[in-house]
Structures are given as C-alpha cells and as structure tokens.
N, C-alpha and C. Protein backbone atom coordinates (compact mmCIF):
# COMPACT_ATOMS: atom_id res chain seq x y z
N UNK A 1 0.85 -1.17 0.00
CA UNK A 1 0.00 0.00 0.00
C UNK A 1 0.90 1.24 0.00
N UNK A 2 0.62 2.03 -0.78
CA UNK A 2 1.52 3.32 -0.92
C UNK A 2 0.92 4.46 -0.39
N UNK A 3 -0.17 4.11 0.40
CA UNK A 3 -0.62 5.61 1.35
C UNK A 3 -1.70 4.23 2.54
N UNK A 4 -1.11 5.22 3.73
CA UNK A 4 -1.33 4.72 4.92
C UNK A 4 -2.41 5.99 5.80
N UNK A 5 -3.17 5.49 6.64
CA UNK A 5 -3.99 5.91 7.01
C UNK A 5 -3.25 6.48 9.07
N UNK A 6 -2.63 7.85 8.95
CA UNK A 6 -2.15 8.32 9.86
C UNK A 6 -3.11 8.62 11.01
N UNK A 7 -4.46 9.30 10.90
CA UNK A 7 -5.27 9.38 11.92
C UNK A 7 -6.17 10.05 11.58
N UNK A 8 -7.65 9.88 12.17
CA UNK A 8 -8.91 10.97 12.04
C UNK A 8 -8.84 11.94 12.30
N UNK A 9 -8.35 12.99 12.49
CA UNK A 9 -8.33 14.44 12.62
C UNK A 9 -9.65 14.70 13.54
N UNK A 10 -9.86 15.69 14.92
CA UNK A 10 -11.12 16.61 15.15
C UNK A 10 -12.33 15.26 15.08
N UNK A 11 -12.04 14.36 15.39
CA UNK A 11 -13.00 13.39 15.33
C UNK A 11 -14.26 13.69 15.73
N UNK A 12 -15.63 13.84 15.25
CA UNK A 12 -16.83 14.39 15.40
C UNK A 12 -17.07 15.87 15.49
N UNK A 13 -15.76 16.42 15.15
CA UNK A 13 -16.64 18.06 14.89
C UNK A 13 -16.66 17.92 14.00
N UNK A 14 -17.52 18.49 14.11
CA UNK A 14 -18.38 19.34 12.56
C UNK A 14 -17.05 20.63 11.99
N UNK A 15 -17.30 20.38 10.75
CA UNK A 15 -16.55 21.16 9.64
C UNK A 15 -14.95 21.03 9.54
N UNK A 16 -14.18 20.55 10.95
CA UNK A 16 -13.25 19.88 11.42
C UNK A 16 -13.25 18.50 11.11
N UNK A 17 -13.61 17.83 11.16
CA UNK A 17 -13.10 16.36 11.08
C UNK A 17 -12.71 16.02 10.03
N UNK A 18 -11.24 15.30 9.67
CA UNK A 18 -10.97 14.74 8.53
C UNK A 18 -10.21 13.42 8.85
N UNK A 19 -9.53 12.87 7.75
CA UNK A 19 -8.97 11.61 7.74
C UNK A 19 -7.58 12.38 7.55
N UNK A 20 -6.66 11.78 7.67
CA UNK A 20 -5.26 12.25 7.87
C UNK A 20 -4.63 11.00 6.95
N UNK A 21 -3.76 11.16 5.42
CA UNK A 21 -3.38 10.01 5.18
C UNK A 21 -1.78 10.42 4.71
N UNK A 22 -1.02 9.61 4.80
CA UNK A 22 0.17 9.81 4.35
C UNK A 22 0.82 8.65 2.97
N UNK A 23 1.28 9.74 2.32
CA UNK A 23 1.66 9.06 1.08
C UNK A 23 3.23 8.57 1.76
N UNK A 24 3.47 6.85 0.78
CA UNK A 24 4.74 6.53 1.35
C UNK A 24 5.62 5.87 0.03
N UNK A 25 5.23 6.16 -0.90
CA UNK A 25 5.39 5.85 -2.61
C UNK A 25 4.35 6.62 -3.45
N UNK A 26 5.64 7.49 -4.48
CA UNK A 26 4.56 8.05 -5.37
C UNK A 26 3.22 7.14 -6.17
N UNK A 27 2.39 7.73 -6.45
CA UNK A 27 1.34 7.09 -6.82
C UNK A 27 0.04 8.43 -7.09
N UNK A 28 -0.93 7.56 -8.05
CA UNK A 28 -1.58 8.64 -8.13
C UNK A 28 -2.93 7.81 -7.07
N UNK A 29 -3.79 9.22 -7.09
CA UNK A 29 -4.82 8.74 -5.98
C UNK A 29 -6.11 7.84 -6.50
N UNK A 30 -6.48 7.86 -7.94
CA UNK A 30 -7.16 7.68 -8.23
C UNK A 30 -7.23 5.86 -7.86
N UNK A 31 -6.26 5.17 -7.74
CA UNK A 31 -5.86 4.15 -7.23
C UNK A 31 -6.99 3.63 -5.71
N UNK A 32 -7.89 4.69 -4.84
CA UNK A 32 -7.52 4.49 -3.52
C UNK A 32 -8.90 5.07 -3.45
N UNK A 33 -8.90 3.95 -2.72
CA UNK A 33 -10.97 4.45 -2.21
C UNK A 33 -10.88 4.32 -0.52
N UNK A 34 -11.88 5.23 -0.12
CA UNK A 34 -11.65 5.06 1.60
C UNK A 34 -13.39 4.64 1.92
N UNK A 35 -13.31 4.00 2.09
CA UNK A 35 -15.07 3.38 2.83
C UNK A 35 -15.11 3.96 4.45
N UNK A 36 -16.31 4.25 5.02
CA UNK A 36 -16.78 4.51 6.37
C UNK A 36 -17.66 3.31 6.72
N UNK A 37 -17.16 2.95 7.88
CA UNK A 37 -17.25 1.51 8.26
C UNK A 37 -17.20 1.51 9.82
N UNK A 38 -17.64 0.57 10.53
CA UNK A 38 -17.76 0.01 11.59
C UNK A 38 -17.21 -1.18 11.80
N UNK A 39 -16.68 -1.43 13.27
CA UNK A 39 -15.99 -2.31 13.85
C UNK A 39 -17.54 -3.06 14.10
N UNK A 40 -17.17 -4.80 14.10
CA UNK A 40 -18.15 -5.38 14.20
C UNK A 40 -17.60 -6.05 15.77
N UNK A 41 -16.29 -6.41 15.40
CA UNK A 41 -15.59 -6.72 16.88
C UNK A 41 -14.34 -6.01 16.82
N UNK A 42 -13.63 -6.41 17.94
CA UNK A 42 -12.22 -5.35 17.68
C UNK A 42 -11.29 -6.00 16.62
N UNK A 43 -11.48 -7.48 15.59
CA UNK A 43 -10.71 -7.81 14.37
C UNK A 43 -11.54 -8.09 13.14
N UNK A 44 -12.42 -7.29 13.40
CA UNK A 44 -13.45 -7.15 12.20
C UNK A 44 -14.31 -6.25 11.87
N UNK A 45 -14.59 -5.71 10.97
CA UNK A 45 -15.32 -4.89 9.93
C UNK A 45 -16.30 -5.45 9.49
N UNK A 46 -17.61 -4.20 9.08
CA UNK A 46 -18.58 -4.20 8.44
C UNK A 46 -18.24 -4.48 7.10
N UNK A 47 -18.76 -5.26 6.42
CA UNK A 47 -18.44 -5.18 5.15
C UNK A 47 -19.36 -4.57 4.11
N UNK A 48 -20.29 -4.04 4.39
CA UNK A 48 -21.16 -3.06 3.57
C UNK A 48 -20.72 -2.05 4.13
N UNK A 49 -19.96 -0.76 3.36
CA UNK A 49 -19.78 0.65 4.18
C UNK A 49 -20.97 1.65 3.90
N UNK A 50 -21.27 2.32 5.11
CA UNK A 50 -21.77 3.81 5.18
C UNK A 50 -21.66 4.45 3.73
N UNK A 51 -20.86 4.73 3.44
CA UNK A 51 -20.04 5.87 2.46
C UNK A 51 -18.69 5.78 1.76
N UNK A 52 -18.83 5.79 0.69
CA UNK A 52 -17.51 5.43 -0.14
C UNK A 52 -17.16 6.68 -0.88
N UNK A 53 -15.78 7.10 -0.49
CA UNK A 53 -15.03 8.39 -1.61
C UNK A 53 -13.76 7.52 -2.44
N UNK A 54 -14.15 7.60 -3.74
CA UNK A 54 -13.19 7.46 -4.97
C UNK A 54 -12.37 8.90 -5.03
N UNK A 55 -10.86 8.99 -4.69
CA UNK A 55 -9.92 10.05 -4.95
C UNK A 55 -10.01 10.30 -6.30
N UNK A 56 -10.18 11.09 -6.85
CA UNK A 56 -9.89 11.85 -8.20
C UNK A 56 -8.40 11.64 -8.87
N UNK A 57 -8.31 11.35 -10.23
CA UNK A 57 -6.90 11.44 -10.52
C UNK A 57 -5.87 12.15 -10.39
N UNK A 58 -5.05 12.39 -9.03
CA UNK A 58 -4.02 13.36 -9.16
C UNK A 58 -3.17 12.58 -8.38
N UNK A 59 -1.82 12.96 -9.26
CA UNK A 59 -0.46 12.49 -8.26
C UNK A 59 -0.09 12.96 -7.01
N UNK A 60 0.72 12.03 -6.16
CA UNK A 60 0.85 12.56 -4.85
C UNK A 60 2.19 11.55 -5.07
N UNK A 61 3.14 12.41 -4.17
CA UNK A 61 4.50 11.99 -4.12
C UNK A 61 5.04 11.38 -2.13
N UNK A 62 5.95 10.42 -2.53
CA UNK A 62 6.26 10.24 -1.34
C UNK A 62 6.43 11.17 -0.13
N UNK A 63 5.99 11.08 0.97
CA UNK A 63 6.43 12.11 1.62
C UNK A 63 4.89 13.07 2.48
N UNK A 64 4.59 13.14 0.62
CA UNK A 64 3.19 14.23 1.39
C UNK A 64 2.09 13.70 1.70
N UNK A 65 1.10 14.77 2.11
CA UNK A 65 -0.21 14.30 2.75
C UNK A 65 -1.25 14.24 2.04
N UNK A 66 -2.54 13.78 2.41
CA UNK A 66 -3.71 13.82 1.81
C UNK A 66 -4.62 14.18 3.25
N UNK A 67 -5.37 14.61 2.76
CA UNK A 67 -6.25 15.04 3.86
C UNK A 67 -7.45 15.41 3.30
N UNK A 68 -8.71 14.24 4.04
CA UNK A 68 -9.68 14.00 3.26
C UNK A 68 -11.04 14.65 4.66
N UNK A 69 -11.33 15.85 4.23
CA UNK A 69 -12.72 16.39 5.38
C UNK A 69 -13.67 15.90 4.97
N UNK A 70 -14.67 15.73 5.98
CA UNK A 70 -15.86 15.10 5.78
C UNK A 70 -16.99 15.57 4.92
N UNK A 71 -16.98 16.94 5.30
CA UNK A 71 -17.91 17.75 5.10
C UNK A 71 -17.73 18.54 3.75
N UNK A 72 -18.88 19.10 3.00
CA UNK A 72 -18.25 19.88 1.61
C UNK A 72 -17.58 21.09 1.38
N UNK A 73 -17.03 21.36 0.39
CA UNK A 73 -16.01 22.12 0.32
C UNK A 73 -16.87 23.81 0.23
N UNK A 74 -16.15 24.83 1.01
CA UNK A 74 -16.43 25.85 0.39
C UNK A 74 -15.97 26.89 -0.60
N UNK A 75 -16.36 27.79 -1.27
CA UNK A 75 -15.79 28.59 -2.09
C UNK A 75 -14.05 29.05 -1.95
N UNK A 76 -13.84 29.04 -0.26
CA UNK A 76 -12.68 29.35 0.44
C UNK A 76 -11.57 28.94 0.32
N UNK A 77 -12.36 27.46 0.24
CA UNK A 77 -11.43 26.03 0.19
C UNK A 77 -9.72 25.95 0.08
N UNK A 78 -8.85 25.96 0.63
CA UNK A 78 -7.73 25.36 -0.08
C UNK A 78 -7.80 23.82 -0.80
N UNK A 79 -7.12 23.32 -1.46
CA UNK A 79 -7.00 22.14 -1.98
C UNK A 79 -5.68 21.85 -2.35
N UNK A 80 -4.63 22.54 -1.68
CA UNK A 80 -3.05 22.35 -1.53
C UNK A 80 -2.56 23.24 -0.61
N UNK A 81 -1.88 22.76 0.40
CA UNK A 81 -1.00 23.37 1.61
C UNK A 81 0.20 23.02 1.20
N UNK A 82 1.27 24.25 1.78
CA UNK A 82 2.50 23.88 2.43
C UNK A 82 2.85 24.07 3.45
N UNK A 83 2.96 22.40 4.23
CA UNK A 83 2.72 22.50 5.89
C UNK A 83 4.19 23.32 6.47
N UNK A 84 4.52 23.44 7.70
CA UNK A 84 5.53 23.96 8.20
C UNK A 84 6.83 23.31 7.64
N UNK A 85 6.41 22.23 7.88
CA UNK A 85 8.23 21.37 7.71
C UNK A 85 8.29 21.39 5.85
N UNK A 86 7.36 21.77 5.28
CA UNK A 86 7.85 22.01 3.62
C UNK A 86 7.09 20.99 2.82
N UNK A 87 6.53 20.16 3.71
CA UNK A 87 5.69 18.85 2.90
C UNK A 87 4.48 19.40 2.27
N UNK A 88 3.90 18.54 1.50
CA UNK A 88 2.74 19.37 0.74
C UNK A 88 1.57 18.36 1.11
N UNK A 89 0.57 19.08 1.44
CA UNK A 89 -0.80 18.36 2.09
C UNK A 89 -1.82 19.19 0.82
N UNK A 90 -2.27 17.89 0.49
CA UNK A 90 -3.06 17.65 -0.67
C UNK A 90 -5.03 17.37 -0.02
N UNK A 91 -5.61 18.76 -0.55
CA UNK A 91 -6.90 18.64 1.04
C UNK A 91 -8.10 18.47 -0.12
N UNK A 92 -9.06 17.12 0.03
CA UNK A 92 -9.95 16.83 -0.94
C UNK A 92 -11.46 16.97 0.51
N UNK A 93 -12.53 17.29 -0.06
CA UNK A 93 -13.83 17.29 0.84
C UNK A 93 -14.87 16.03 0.12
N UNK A 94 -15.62 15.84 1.40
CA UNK A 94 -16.18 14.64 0.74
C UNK A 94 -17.65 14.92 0.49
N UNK A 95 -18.37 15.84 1.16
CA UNK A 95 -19.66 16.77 0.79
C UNK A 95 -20.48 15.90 1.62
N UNK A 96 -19.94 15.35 2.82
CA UNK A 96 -20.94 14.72 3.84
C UNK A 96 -21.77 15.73 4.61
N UNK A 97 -23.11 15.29 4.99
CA UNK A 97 -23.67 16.93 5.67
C UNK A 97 -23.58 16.75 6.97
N UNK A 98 -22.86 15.82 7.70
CA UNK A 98 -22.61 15.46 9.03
C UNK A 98 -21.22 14.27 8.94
N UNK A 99 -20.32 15.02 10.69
CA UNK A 99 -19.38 14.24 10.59
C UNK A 99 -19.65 12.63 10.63
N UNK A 100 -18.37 11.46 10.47
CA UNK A 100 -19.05 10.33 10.30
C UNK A 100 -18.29 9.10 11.17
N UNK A 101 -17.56 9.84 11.92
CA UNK A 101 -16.53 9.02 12.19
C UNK A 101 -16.63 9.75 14.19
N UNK A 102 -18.00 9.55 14.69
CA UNK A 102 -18.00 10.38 15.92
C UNK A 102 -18.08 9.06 16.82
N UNK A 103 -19.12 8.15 16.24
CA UNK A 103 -19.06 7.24 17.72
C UNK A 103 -17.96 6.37 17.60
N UNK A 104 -17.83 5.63 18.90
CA UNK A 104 -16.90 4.75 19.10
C UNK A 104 -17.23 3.42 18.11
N UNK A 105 -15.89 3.30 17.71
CA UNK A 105 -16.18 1.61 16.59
C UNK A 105 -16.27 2.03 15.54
N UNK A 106 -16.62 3.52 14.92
CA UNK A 106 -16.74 3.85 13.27
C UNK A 106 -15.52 3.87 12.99
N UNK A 107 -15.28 3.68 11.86
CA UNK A 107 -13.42 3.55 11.53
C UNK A 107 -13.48 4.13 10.35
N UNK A 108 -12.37 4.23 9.56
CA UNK A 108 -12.45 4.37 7.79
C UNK A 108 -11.15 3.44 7.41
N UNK A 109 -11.47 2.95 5.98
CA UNK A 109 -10.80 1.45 5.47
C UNK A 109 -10.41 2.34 4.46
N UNK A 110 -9.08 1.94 3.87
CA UNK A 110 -8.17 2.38 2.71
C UNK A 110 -8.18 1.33 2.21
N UNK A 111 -8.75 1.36 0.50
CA UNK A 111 -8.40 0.44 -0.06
C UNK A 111 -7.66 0.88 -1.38
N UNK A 112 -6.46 0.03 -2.11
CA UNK A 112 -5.73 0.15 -3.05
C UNK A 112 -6.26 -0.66 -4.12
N UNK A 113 -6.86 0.13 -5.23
CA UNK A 113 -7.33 -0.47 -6.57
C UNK A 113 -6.02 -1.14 -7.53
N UNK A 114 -6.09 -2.18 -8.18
CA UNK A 114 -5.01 -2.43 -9.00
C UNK A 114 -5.49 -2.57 -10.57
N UNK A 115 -7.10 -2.10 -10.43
CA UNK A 115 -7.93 -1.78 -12.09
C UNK A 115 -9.01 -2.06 -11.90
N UNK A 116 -9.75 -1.44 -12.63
CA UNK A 116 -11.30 -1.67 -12.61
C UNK A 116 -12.37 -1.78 -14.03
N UNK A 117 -13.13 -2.25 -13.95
CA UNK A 117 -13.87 -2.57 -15.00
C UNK A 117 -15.32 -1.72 -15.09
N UNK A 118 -16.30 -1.03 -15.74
CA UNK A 118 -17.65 -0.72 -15.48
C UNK A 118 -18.07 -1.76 -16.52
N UNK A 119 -19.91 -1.35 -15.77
CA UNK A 119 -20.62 -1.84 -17.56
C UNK A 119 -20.52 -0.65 -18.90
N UNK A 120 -20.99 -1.41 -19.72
CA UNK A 120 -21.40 -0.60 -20.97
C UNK A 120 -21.88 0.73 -20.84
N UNK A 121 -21.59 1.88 -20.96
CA UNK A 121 -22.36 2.91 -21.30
C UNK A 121 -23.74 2.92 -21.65
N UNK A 122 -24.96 3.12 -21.13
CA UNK A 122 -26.02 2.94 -22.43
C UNK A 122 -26.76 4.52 -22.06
C-alpha cells in the first residue's frame, strides 16, 4: 500500500473532522478508495460501508499528505498546503452533511485499486 492511514483528525466536529493520510510511494490517488465503516468486533469490519469516496486522478508523491474532510467544500477552500516542515498536504472534501466518524467503533478502510472494469455505457 503506498498511502497509509495516519489518523482521524477533530474526530466528530463538525466542519473539522478529517482523515489524515500519508503518502509513502509516489502514486496517483485515483488508485484508492476510503469506505466509512464500523468495527463489528475489535478484528473485524462491516463489510457493507456507510459511504464510499473514490480520490480523483491526481499524483501525490512520497512524503506528502492527503487530507480527506468530511464535510463539503467551500468557495474558500484550499486544496493544496504547504505545511511547516515544507511537505505538501493535498486537502480533498467529501460533501458529507454530518461528521461520520464520531461514535466509538466507526473507523475508515483504505483500499488500493489495482484496475477496474464498469458496464457498458447505455
């Protein structure tokens, strides 16, 4: 896996809460879906998630961040930082209208695509 899941950020505030992920091999994101999910016990997961965000195609290089808020983006928005130490935090919104990750046992799952298929267009 070339991006690891560092921590929930502001866990249950509102307009605050995000996912914290760190890239650890370049790669682009479009690769990487994060599901909202629940602990069923403490070594297992829901396997139907809440909510699924597909990253958009953009590269991210070893080193930097991703940082995924819950809530939707405003006009204001950044969608690229340069944090203190010089790294670059890459900030996507997910347009949830409430945080999702407040009670105890909700988690979020990183998953790494290696290709995908749809149906037909019609």
């Amino acid at each position: 896996m070339k991006i690891v899941i560092h921590s929930i950020a502001d866990r249950g505030i509102a307009n605050k809460e995000r996912l914290a992920l760190r890239v650890t091999s370049d790669t682009t994101l479009s690769y990487y879906v994060i599901l909202d999910t629940a602990y069923i016990t403490p070594n297992s997961i829901q396997t139907v998630p809440k909510n699924v965000f597909w990253f958009p195609p953009k590269p991210v290089k070893a080193g930097e961040w991703v940082l995924l808020y819950t809530r939707p983006a405003t006009t204001t928005d950044l969608v690229e930082k340069i944090l203190d130490d010089g790294t670059t935090a890459h900030i996507f919104y997910w347009g949830q209208p409430n945080v999702l990750w407040r009670q105890t046992g909700n988690c979020a799952v990183v998953l790494e695509l290696s290709d995908w298929v749809t149906t037909p267009f019609q």
